[in-house]
N, C-alpha and C. Protein backbone atom coordinates (compact mmCIF):
# COMPACT_ATOMS: atom_id res chain seq x y z
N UNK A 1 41.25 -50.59 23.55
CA UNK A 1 41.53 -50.24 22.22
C UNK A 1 40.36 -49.50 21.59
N UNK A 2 39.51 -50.15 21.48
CA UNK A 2 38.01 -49.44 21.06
C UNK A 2 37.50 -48.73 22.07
N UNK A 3 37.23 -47.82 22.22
CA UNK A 3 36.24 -47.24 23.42
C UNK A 3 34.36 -46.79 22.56
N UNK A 4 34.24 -47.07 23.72
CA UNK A 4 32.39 -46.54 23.00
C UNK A 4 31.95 -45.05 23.76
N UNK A 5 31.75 -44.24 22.56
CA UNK A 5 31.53 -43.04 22.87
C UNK A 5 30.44 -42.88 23.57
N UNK A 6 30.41 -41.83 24.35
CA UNK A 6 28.92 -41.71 25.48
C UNK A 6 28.37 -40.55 24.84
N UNK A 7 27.35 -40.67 24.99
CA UNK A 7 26.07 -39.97 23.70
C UNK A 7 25.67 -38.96 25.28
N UNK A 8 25.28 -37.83 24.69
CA UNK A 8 24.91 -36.87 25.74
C UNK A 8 23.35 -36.83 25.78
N UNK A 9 22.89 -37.53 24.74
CA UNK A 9 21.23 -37.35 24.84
C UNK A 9 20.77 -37.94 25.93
N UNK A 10 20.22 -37.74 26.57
CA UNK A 10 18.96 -38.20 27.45
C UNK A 10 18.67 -39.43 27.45
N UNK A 11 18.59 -40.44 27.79
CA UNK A 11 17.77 -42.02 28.02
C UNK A 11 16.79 -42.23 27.88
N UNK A 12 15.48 -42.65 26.87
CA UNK A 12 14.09 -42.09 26.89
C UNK A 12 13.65 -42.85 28.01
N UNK A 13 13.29 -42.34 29.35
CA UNK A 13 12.11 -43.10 30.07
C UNK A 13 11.21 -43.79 30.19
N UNK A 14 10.66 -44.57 30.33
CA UNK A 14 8.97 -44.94 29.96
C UNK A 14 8.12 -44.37 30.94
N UNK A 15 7.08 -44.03 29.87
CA UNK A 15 5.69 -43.21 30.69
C UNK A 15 5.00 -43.72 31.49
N UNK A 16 5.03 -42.77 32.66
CA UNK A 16 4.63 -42.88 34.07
C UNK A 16 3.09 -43.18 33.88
N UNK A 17 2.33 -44.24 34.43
CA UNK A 17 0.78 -44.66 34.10
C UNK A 17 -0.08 -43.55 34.58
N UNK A 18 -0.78 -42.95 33.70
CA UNK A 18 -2.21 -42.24 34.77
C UNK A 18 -3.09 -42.87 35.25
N UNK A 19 -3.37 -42.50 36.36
CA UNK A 19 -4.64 -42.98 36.59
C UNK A 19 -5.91 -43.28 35.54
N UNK A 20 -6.77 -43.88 35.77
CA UNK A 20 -7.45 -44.26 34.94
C UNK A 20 -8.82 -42.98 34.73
N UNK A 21 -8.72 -42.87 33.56
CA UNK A 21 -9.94 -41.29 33.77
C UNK A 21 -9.28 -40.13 33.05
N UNK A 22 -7.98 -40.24 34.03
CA UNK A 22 -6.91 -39.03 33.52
C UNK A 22 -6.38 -39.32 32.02
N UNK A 23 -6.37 -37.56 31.28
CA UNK A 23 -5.94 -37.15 29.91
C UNK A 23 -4.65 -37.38 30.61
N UNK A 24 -3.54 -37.86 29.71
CA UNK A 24 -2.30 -37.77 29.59
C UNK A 24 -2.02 -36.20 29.23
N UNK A 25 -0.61 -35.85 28.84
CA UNK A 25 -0.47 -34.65 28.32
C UNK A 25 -0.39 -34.89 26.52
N UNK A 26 -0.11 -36.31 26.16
CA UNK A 26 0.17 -36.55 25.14
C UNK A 26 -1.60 -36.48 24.49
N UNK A 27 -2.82 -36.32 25.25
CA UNK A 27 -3.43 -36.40 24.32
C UNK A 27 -4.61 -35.19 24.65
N UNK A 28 -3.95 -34.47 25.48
CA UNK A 28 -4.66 -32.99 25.91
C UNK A 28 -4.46 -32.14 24.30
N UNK A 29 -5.48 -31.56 24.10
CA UNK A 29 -5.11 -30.50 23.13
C UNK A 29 -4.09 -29.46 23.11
N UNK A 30 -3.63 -28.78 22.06
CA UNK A 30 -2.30 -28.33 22.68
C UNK A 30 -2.91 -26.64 22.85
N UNK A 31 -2.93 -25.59 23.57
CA UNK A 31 -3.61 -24.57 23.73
C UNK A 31 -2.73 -24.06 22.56
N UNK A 32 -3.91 -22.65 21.92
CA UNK A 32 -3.46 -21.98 21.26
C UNK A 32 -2.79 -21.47 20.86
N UNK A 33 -1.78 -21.01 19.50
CA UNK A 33 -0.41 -20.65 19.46
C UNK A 33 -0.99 -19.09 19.75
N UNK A 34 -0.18 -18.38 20.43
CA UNK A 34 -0.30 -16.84 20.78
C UNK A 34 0.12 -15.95 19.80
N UNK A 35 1.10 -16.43 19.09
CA UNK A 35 2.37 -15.43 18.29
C UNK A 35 1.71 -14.99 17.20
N UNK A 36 1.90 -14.49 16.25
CA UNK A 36 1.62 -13.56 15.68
C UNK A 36 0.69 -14.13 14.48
N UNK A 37 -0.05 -13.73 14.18
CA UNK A 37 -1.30 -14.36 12.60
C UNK A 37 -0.57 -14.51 11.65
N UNK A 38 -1.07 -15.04 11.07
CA UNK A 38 -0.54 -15.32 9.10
C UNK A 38 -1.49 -14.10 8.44
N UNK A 39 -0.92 -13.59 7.93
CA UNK A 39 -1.56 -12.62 6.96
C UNK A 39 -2.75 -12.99 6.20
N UNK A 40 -4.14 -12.67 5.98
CA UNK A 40 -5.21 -13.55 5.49
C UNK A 40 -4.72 -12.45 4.09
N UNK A 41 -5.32 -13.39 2.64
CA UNK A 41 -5.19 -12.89 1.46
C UNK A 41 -5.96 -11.87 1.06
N UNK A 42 -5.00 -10.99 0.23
CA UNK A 42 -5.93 -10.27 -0.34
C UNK A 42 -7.45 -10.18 -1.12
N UNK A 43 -7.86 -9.12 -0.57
CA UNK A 43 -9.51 -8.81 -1.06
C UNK A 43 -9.13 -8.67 -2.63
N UNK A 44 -9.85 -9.83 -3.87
CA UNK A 44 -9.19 -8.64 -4.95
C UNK A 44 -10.33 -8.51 -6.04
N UNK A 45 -10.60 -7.37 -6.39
CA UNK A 45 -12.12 -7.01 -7.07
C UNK A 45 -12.04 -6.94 -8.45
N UNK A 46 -12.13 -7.72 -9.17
CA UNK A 46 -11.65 -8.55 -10.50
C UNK A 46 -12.21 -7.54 -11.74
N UNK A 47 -11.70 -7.91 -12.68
CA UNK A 47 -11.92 -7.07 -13.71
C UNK A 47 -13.48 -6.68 -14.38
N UNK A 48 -14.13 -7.32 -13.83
CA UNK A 48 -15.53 -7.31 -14.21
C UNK A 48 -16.51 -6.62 -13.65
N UNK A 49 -15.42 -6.34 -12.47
CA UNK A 49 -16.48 -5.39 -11.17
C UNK A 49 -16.10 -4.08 -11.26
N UNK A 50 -17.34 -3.09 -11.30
CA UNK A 50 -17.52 -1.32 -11.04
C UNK A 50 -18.41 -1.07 -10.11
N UNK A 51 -17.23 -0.37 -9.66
CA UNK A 51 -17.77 -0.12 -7.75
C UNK A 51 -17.56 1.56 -7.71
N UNK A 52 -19.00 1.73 -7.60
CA UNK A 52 -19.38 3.18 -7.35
C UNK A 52 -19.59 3.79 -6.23
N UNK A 53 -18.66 4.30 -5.04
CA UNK A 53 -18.18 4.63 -3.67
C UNK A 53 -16.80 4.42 -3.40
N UNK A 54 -16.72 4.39 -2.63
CA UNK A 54 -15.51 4.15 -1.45
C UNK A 54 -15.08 3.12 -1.20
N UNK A 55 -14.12 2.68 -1.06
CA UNK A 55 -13.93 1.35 -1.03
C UNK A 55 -12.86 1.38 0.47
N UNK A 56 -13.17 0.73 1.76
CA UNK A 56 -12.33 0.66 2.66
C UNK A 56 -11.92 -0.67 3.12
N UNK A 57 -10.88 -0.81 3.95
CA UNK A 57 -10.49 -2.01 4.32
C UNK A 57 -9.40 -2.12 5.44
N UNK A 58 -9.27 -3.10 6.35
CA UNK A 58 -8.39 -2.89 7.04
C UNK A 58 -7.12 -4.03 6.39
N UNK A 59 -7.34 -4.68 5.45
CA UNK A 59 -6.11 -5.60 5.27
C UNK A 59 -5.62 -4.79 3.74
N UNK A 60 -5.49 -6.05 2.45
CA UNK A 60 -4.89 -5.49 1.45
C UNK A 60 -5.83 -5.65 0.35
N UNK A 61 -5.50 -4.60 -0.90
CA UNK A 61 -6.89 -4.98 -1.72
C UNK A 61 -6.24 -4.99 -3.13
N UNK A 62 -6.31 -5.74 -3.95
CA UNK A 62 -6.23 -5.99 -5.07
C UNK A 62 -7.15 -5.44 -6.14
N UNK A 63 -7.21 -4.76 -7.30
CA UNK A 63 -8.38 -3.81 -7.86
C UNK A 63 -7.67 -4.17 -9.65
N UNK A 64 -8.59 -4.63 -10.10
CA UNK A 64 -8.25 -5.57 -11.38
C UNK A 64 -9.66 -4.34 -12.38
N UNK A 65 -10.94 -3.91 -11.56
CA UNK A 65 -12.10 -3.58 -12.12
C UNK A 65 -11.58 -1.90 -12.01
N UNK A 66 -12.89 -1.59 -11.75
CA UNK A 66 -13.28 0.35 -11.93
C UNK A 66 -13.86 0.52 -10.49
N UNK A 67 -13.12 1.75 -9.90
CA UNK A 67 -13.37 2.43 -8.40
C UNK A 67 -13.61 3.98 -9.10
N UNK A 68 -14.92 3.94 -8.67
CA UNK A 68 -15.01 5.53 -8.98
C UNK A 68 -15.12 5.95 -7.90
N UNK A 69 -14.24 6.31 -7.18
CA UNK A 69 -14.58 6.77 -5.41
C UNK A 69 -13.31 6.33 -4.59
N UNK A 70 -12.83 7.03 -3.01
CA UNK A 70 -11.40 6.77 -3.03
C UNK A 70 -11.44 5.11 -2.79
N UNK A 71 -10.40 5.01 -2.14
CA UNK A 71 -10.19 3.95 -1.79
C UNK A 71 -8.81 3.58 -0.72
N UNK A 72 -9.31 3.02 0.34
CA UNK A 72 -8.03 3.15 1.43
C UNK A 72 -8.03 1.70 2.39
N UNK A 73 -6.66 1.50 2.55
CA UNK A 73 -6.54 0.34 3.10
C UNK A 73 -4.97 0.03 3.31
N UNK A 74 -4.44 -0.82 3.99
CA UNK A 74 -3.14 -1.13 3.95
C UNK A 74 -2.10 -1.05 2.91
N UNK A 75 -2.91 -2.07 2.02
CA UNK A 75 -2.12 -2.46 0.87
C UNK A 75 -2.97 -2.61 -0.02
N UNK A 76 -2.70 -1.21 -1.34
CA UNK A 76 -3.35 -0.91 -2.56
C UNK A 76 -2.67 -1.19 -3.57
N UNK A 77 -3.27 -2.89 -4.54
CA UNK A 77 -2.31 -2.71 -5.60
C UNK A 77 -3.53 -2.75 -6.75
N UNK A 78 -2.94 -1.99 -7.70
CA UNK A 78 -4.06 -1.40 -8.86
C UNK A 78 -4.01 -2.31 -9.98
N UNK A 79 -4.51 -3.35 -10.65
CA UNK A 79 -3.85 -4.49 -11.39
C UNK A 79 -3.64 -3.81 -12.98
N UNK A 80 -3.07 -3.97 -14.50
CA UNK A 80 -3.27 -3.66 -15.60
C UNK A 80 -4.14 -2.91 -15.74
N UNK A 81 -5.03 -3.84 -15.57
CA UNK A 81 -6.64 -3.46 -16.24
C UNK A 81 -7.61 -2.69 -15.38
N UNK A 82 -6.85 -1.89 -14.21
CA UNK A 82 -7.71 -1.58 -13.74
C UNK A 82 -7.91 0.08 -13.72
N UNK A 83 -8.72 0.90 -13.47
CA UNK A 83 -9.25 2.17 -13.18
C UNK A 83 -9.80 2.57 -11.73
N UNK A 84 -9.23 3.49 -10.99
CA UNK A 84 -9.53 4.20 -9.99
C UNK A 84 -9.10 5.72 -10.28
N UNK A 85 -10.96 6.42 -10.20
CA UNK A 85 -10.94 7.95 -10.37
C UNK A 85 -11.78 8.44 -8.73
N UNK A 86 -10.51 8.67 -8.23
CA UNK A 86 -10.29 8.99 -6.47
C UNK A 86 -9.39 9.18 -6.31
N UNK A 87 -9.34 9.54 -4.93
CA UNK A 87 -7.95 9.40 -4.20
C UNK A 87 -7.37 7.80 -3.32
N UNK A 88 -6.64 7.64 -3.51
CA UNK A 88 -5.75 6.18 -2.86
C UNK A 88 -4.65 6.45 -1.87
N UNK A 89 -5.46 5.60 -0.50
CA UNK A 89 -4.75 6.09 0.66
C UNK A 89 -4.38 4.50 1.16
N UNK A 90 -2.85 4.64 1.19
CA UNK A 90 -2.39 3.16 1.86
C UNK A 90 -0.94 3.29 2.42
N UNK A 91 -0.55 1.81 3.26
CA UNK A 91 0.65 2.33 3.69
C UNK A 91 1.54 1.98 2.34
N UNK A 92 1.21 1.20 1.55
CA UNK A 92 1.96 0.74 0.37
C UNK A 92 0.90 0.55 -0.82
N UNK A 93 1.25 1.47 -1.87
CA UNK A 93 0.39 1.39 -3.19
C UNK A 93 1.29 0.98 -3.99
N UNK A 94 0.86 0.09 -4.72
CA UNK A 94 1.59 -0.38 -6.27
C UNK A 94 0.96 0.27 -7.56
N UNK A 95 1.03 0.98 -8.82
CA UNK A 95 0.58 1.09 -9.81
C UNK A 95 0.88 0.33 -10.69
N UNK A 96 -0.27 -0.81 -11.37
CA UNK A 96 0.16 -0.79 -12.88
C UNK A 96 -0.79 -0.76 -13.77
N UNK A 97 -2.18 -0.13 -13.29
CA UNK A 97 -2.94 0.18 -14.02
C UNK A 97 -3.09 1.79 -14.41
N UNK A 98 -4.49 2.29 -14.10
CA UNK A 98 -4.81 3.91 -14.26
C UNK A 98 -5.42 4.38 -12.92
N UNK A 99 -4.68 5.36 -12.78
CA UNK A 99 -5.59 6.47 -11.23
C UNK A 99 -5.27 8.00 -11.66
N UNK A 100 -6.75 8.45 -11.57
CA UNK A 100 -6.94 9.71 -11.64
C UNK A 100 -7.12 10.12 -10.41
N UNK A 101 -6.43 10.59 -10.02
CA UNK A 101 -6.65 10.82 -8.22
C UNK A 101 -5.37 11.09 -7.77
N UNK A 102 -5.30 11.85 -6.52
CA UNK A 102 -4.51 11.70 -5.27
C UNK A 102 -3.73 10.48 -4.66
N UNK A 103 -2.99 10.01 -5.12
CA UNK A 103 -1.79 9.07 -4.22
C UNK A 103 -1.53 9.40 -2.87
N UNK A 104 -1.73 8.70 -2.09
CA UNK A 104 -0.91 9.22 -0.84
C UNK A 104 -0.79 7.62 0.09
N UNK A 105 0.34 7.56 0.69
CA UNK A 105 1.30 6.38 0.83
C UNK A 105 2.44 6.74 1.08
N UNK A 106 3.07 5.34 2.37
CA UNK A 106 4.15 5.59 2.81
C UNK A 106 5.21 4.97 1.88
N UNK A 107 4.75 4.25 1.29
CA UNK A 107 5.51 3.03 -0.34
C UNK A 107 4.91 3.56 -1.26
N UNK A 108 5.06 4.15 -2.47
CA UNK A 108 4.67 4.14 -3.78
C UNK A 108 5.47 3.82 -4.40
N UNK A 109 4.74 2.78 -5.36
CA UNK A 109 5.43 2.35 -6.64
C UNK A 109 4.98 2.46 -7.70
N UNK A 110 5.26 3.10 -9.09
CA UNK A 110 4.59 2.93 -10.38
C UNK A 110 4.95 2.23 -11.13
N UNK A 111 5.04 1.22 -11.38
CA UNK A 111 5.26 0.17 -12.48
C UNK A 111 5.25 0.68 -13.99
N UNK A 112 5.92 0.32 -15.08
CA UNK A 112 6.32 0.61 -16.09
C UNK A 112 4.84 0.74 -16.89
N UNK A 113 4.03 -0.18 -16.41
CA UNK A 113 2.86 0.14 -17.08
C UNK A 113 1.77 1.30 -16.10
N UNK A 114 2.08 2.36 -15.66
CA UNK A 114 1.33 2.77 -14.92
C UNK A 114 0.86 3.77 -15.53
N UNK A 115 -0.23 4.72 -14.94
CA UNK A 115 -0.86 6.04 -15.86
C UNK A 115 -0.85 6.55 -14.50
N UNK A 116 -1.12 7.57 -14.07
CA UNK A 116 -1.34 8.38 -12.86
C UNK A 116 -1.50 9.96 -13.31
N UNK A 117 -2.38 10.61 -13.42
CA UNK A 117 -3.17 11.92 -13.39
C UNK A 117 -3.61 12.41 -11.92
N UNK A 118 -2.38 12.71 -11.23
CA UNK A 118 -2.96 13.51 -9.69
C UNK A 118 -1.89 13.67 -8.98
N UNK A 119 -1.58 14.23 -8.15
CA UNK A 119 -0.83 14.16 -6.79
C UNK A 119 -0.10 12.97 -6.04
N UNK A 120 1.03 13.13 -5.78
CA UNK A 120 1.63 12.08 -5.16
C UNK A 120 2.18 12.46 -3.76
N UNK A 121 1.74 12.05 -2.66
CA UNK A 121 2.26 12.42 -1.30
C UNK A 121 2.91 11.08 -0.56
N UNK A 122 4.01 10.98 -0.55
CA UNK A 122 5.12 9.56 0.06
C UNK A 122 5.85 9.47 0.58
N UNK A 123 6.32 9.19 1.84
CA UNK A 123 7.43 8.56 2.13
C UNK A 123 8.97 8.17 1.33
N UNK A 124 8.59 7.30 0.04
CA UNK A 124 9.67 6.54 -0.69
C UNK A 124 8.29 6.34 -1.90
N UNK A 125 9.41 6.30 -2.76
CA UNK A 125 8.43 6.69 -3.86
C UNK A 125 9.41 5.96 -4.91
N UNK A 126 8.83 5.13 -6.35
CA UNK A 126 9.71 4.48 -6.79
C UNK A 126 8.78 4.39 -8.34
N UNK A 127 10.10 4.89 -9.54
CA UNK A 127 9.29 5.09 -10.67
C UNK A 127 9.99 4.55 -11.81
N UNK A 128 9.16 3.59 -12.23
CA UNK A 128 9.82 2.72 -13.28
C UNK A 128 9.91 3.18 -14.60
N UNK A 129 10.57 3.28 -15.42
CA UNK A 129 11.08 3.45 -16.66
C UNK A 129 9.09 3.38 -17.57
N UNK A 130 8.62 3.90 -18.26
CA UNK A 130 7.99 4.03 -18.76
C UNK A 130 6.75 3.81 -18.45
N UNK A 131 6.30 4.37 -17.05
CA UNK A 131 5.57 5.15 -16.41
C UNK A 131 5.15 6.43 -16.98
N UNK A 132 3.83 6.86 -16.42
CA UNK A 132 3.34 7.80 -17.35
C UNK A 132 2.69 8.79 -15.70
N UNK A 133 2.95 9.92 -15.55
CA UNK A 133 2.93 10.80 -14.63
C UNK A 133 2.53 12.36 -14.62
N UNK A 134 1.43 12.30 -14.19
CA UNK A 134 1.47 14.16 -14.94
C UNK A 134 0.72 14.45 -13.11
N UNK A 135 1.33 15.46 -12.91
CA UNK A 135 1.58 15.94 -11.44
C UNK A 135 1.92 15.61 -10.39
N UNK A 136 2.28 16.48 -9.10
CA UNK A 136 3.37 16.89 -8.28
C UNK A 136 3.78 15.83 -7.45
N UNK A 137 4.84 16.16 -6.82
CA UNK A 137 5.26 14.81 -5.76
C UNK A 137 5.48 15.43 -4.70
N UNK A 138 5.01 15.29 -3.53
CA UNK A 138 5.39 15.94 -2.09
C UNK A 138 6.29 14.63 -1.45
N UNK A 139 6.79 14.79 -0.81
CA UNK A 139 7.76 13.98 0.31
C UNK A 139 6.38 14.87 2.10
N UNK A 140 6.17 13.00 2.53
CA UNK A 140 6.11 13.68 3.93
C UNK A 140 6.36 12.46 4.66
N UNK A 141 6.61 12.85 5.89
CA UNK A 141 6.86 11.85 7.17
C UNK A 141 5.68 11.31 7.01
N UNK A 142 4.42 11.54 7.73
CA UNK A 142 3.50 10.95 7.61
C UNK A 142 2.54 10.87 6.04
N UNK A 143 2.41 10.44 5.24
CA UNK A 143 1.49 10.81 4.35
C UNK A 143 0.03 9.97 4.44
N UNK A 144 -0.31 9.35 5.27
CA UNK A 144 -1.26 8.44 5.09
C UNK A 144 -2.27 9.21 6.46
N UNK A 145 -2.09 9.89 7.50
CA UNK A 145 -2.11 10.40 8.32
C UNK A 145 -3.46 11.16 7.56
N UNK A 146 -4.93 11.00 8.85
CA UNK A 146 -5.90 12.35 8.03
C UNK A 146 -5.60 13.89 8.56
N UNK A 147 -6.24 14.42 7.18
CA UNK A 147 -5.78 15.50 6.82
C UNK A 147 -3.99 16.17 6.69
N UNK A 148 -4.05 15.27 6.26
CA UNK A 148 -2.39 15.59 5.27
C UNK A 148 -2.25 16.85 4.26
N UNK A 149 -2.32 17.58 4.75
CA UNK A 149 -2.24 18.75 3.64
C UNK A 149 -1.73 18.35 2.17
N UNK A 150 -2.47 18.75 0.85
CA UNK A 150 -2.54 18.55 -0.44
C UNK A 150 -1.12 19.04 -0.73
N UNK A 151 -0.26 18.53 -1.66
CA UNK A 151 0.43 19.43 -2.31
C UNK A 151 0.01 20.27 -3.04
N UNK A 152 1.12 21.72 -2.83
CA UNK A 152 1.13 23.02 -3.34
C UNK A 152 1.27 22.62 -4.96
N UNK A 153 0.47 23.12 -5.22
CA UNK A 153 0.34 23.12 -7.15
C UNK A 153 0.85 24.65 -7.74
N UNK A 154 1.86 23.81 -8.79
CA UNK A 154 2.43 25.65 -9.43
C UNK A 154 1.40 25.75 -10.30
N UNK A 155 1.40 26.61 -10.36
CA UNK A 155 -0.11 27.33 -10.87
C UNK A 155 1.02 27.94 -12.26
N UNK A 156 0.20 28.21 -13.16
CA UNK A 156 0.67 28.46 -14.62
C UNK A 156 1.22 30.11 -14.78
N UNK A 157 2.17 30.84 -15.49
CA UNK A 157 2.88 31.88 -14.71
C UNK A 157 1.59 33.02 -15.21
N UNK A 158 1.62 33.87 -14.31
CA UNK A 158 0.22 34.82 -14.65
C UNK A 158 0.72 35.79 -15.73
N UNK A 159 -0.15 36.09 -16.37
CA UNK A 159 0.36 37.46 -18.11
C UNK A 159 1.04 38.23 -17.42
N UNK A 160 1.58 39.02 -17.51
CA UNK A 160 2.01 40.28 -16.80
C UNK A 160 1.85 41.36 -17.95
N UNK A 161 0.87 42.56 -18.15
CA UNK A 161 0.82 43.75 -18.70
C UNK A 161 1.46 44.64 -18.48
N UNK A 162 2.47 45.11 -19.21
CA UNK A 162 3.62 46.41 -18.90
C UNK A 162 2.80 47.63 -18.82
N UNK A 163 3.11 48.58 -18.54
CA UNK A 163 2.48 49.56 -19.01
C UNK A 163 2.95 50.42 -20.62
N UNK A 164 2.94 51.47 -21.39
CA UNK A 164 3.20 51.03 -21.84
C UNK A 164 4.15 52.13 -21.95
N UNK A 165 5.34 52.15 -23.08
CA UNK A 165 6.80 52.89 -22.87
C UNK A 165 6.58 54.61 -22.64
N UNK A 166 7.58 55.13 -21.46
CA UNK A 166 7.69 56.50 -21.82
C UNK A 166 7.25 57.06 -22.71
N UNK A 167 7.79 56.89 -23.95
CA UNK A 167 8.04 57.60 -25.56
C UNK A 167 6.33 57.58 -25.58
N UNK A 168 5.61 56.34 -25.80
CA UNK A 168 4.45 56.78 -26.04
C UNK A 168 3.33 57.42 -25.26
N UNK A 169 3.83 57.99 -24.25
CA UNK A 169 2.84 58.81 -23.27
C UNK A 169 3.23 60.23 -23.69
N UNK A 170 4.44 60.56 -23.88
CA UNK A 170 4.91 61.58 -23.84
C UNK A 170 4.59 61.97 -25.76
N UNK A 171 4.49 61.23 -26.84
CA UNK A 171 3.80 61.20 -28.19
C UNK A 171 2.18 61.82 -28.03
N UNK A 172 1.51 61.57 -26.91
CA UNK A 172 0.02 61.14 -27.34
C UNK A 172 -0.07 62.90 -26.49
């Protein structure tokens, strides 16, 4: 009438004795995980700091202070309060402070609070509602790539001097 269901798990064994001397496996260290790192946190250079050069990096950098000089690294995010008068080279830039400079990035973003005075060279490019922008935007496959050619700037239309009408050559 009742039957008792048979469980598919395994039977736990009891552990086989080591010799005396011998690490078990239960208390060997376990070797290193191989797979892939945790991302270490961003570098981030706080509002109090003015940094006069270059600023490089191989991870991500956070910039809250003043960069007078470029600045390049993975991941460039520019905080409120901050100022960079350079160029900014990353695979992903965020704006929500001020850059007078050259953008170039495979991600750009300008945040509603952003200022930007320079060139924009991107991949994907993304511009929030009351953002502030004064010059060009190139699209390239690579933009982070050295020597990326500058975008072409329209230059302002040149005077053009007529000469001056028939009638008055033929008057004088």
């Amino acid at each position: 009438m009742f039957s008792k269901s048979r469980s598919t798990d395994p039977v736990p064994q009891p552990a086989a004795q080591a010799p005396a001397g011998a690490e078990s496996s239960e208390t060997r260290p376990a070797p290193p995980a191989s797979g892939p790192r945790s991302k270490p946190a961003p570098s981030i250079l706080s509002s109090d700091i003015v940094v006069v050069g270059n600023v490089r990096s191989t991870g991500d950098i956070q910039i809250e202070g003043s960069v007078e000089g470029d600045v390049r690294s993975q991941v460039v995010i520019v905080g409120e309060s901050a100022t960079i008068r350079g160029e900014v080279v990353a695979e992903e830039v965020v704006v929500h402070g001020r850059v007078i400079g050259r953008l170039r990035g495979v991600k750009i973003r300008l945040s509603a609070t952003a200022r930007v005075e320079g060139d924009i060279v991107h991949k994907t490019i993304a511009i929030e509602n009351g953002a502030h922008f004064e010059g060009s935007v190139q699209r390239q496959d690579d933009p982070t790539a050295q020597g990326a050619p500058a975008p072409a700037r329209i230059a302002a239309p040149a005077r053009v001097i007529a000469p001056p009408p028939p009638e008055a050559e033929a008057a004088s």
